[in-house]
Protein backbone atom coordinates (compact mmCIF):
# COMPACT_ATOMS: atom_id res chain seq x y z
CA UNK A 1 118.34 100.54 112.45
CA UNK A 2 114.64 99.11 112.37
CA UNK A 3 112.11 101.18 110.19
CA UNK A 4 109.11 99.58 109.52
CA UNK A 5 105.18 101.41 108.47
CA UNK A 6 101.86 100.44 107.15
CA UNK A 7 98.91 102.34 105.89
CA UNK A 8 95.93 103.39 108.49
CA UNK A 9 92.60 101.75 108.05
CA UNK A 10 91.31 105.33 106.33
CA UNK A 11 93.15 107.74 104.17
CA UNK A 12 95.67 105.15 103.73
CA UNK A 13 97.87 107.57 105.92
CA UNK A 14 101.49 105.72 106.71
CA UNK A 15 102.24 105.47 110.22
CA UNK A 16 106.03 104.53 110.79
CA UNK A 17 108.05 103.20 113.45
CA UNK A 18 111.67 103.80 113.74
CA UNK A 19 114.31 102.53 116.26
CA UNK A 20 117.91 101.48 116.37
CA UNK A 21 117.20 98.15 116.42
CA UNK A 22 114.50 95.11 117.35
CA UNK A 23 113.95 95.18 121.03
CA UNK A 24 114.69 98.85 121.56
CA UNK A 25 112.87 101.84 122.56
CA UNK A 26 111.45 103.37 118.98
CA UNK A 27 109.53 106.55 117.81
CA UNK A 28 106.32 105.85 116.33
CA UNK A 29 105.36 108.58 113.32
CA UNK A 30 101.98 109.69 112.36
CA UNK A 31 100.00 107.66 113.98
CA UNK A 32 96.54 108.31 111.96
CA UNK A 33 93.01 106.98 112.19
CA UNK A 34 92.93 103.46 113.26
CA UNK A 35 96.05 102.09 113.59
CA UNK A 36 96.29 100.69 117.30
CA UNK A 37 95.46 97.18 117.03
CA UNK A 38 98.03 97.58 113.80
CA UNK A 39 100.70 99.02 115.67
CA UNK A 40 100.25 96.80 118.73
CA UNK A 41 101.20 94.20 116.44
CA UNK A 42 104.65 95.73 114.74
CA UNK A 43 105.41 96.77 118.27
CA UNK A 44 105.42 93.20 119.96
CA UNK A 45 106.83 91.81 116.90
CA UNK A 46 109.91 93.31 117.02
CA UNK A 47 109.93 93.97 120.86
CA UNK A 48 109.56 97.79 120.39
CA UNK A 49 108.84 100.06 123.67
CA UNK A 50 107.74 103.32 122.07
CA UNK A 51 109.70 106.63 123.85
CA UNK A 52 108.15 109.58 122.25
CA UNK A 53 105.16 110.02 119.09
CA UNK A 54 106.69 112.49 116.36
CA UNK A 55 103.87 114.17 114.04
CA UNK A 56 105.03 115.18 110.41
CA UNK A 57 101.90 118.05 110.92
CA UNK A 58 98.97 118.42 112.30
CA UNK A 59 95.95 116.93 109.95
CA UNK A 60 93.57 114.28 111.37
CA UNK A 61 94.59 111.49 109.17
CA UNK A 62 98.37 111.95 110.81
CA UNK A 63 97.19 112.67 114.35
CA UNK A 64 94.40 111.01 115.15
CA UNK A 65 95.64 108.42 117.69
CA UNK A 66 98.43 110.53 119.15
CA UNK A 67 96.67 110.88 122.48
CA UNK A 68 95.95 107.54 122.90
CA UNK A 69 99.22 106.46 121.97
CA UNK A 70 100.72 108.70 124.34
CA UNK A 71 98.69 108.36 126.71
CA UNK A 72 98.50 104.75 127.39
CA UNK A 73 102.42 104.46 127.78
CA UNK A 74 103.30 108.62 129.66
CA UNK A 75 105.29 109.48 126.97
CA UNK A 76 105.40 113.13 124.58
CA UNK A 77 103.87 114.03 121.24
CA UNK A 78 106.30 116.24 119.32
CA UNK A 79 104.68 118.49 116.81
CA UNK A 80 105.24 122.39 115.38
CA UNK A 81 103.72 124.96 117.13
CA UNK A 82 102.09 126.20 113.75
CA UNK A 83 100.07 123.08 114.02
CA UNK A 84 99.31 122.54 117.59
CA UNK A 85 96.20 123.96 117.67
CA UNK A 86 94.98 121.30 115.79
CA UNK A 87 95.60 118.55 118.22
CA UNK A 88 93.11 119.81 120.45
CA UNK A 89 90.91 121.11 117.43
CA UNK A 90 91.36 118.84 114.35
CA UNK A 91 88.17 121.35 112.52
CA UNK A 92 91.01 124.18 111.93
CA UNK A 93 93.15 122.01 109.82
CA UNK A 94 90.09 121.25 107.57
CA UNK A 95 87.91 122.37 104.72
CA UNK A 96 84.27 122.38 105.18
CA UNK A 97 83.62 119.55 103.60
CA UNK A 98 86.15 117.30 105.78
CA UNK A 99 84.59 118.96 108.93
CA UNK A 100 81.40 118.19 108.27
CA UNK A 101 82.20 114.93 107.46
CA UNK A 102 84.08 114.31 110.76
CA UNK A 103 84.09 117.59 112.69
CA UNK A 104 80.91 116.81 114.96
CA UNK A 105 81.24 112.68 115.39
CA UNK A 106 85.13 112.41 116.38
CA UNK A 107 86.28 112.30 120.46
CA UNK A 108 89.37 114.33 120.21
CA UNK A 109 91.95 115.12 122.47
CA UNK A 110 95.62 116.89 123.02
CA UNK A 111 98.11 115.03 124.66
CA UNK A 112 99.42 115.59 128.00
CA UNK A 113 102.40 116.12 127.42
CA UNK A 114 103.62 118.01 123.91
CA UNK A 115 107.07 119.38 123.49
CA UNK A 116 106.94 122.04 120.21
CA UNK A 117 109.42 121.23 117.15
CA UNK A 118 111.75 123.77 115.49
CA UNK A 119 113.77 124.15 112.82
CA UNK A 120 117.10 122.74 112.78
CA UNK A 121 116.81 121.15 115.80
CA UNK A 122 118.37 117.79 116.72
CA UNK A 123 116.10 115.69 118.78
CA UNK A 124 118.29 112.61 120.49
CA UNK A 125 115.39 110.22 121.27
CA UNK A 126 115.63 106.38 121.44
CA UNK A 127 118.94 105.83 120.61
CA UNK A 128 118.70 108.16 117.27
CA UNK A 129 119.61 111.52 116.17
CA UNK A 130 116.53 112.87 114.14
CA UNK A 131 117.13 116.63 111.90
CA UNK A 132 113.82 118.68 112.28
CA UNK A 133 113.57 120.55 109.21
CA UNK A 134 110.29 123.13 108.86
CA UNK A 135 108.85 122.99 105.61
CA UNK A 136 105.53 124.36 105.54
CA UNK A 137 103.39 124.34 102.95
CA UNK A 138 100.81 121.96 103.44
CA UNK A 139 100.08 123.55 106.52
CA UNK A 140 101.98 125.71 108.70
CA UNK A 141 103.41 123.39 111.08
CA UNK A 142 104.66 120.78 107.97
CA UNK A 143 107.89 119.26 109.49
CA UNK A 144 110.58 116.69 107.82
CA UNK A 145 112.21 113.83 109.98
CA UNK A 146 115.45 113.03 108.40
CA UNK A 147 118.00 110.42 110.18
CA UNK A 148 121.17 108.84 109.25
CA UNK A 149 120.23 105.47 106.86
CA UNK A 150 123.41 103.77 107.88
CA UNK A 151 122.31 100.09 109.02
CA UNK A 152 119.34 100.43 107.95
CA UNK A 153 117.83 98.03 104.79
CA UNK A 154 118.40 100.71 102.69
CA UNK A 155 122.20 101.42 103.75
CA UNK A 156 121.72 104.73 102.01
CA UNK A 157 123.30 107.81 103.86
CA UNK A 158 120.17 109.63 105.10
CA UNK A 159 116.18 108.60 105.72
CA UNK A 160 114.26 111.71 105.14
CA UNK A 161 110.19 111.05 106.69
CA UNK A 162 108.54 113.22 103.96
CA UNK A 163 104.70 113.78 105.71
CA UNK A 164 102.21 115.17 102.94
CA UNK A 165 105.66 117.60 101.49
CA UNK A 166 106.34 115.03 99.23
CA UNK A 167 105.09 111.93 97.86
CA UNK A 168 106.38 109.87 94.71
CA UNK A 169 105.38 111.61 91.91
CA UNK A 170 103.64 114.48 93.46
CA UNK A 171 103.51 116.77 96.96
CA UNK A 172 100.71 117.75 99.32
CA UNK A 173 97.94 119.53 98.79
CA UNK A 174 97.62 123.22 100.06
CA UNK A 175 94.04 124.05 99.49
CA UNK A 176 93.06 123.44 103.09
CA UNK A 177 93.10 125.79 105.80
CA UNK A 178 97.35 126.96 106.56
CA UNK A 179 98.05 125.74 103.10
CA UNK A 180 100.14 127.51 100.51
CA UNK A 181 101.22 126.98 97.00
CA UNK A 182 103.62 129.61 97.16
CA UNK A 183 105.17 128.18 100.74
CA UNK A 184 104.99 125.02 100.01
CA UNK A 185 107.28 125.85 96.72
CA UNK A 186 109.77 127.26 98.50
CA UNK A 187 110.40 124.61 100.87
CA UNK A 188 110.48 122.22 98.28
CA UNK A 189 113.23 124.45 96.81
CA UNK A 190 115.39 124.90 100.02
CA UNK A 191 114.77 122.16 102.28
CA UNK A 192 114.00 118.92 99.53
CA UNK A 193 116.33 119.74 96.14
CA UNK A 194 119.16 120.18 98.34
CA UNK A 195 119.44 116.65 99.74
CA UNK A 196 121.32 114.20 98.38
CA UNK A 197 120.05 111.86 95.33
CA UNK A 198 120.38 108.81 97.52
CA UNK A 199 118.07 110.03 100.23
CA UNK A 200 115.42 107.62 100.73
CA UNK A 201 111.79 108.90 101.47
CA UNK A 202 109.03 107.94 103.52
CA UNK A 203 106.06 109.95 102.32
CA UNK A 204 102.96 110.54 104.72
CA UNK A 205 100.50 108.24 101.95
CA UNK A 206 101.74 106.34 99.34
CA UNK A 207 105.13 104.25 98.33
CA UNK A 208 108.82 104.86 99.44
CA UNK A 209 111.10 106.70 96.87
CA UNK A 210 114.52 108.69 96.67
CA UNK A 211 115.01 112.03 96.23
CA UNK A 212 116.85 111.22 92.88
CA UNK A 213 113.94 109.58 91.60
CA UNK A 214 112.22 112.18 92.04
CA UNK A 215 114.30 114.92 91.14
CA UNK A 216 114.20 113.06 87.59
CA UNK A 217 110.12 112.26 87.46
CA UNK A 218 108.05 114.63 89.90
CA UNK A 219 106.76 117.52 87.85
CA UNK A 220 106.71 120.20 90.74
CA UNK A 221 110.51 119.22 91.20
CA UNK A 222 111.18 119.45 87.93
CA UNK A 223 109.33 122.77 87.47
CA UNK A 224 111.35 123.85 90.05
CA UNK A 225 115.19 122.87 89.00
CA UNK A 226 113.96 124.33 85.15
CA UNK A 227 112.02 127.27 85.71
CA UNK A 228 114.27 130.77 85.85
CA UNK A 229 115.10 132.06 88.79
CA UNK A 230 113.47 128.70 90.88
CA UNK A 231 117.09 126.75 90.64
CA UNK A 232 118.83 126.10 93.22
């Protein structure tokens, strides 16, 4: 398996690419603000023919060049229907300072073609078998990608593709519009404790880690494993 990322030109939002190996068809992952010359590069470098664009949510720094990206090559934009709206609106996933910032001087588009994410599901795309798991939070529509690490350069058992849940040493904000501290808790509790120490993870901004590592060193985890009644 081929998994490969680097940070967009603003935010420093990671946009991924994942197939089953070089000269496949791959996913691409968050593909933010900025990133097509980037990704036209890892894609003919490793011979890559993307098949479908998954989103982690909804947020302009993660979604930004979905429509392009889709568009130029007919293929589907998977995202949670809590965030769809946002595709077509990026404003409602802001605060007011962000949509001033951007809200009036950004072209913005939906794809043609989005198929809606839910929880639990199995999506068989490119040669892989990817676990949707809903963990909202961040915003409404907050999804994690998580695929089997065998053959990968990690050889651990599972890849989880973390979005703004969680990052090394910290999680996603939830001040901003579909945000909650109190949902976002939660799904830390039942959808990122539970996996296994080995799992490696891909955060939406930032470095890789495992969800031992941070079990061990990220205070909202640990909050979470030592406060009563918050265990698992």
């Amino acid at each position: 398996m081929l998994v490969t990322g680097f940070p967009a030109d603003a935010f420093g939002t990671n946009c991924y690419v994942v197939a089953a190996g070089p000269g496949e068809q791959c996913l691409v992952v968050d593909p933010g603000i900025g990133v097509l010359d980037r990704l036209d590069e890892v894609l003919a470098q490793h011979r890559l023919h993307p098949a479908a664009v998954l989103l982690t949510h909804g947020h302009l720094d993660h979604a930004f060049s979905v429509a392009p990206v889709c568009g130029a090559r007919g293929i589907t934009a998977y995202v949670h229907p809590a965030d769809r709206e946002m595709l077509a609106d990026p404003a409602k996933g802001l605060g007011v300072d962000l949509t001033a910032l951007f809200g009036g001087r950004l072209s913005y588009t939906e794809p043609e073609d989005v198929a809606e994410l839910t929880d639990g599901a199995t999506l068989s795309l490119a040669g892989l078998e990817i676990t949707v798991d809903h963990a909202p939070g961040h915003t409404g529509g907050s999804v994690l990608f998580r695929l089997p690490g065998a053959g990968s350069q990690w050889e651990a058992d599972q890849v989880c593709l973390s979005g703004d849940v969680l990052f090394a040493g910290s999680i996603g904000r939830t001040d901003l519009p579909g945000g909650s501290t109190e949902t976002m808790l939660a799904s830390l509790r039942d959808k990122i404790l539970p996996l296994a120490d080995d799992t490696v993870v891909l955060p939406g901004h930032g470095p890789e880690t495992t969800i031992g590592r941070e079990r061990v060193a990220n205070p909202y985890l640990r909050e979470l494993t030592t406060a009563p009644g918050r265990g698992l």
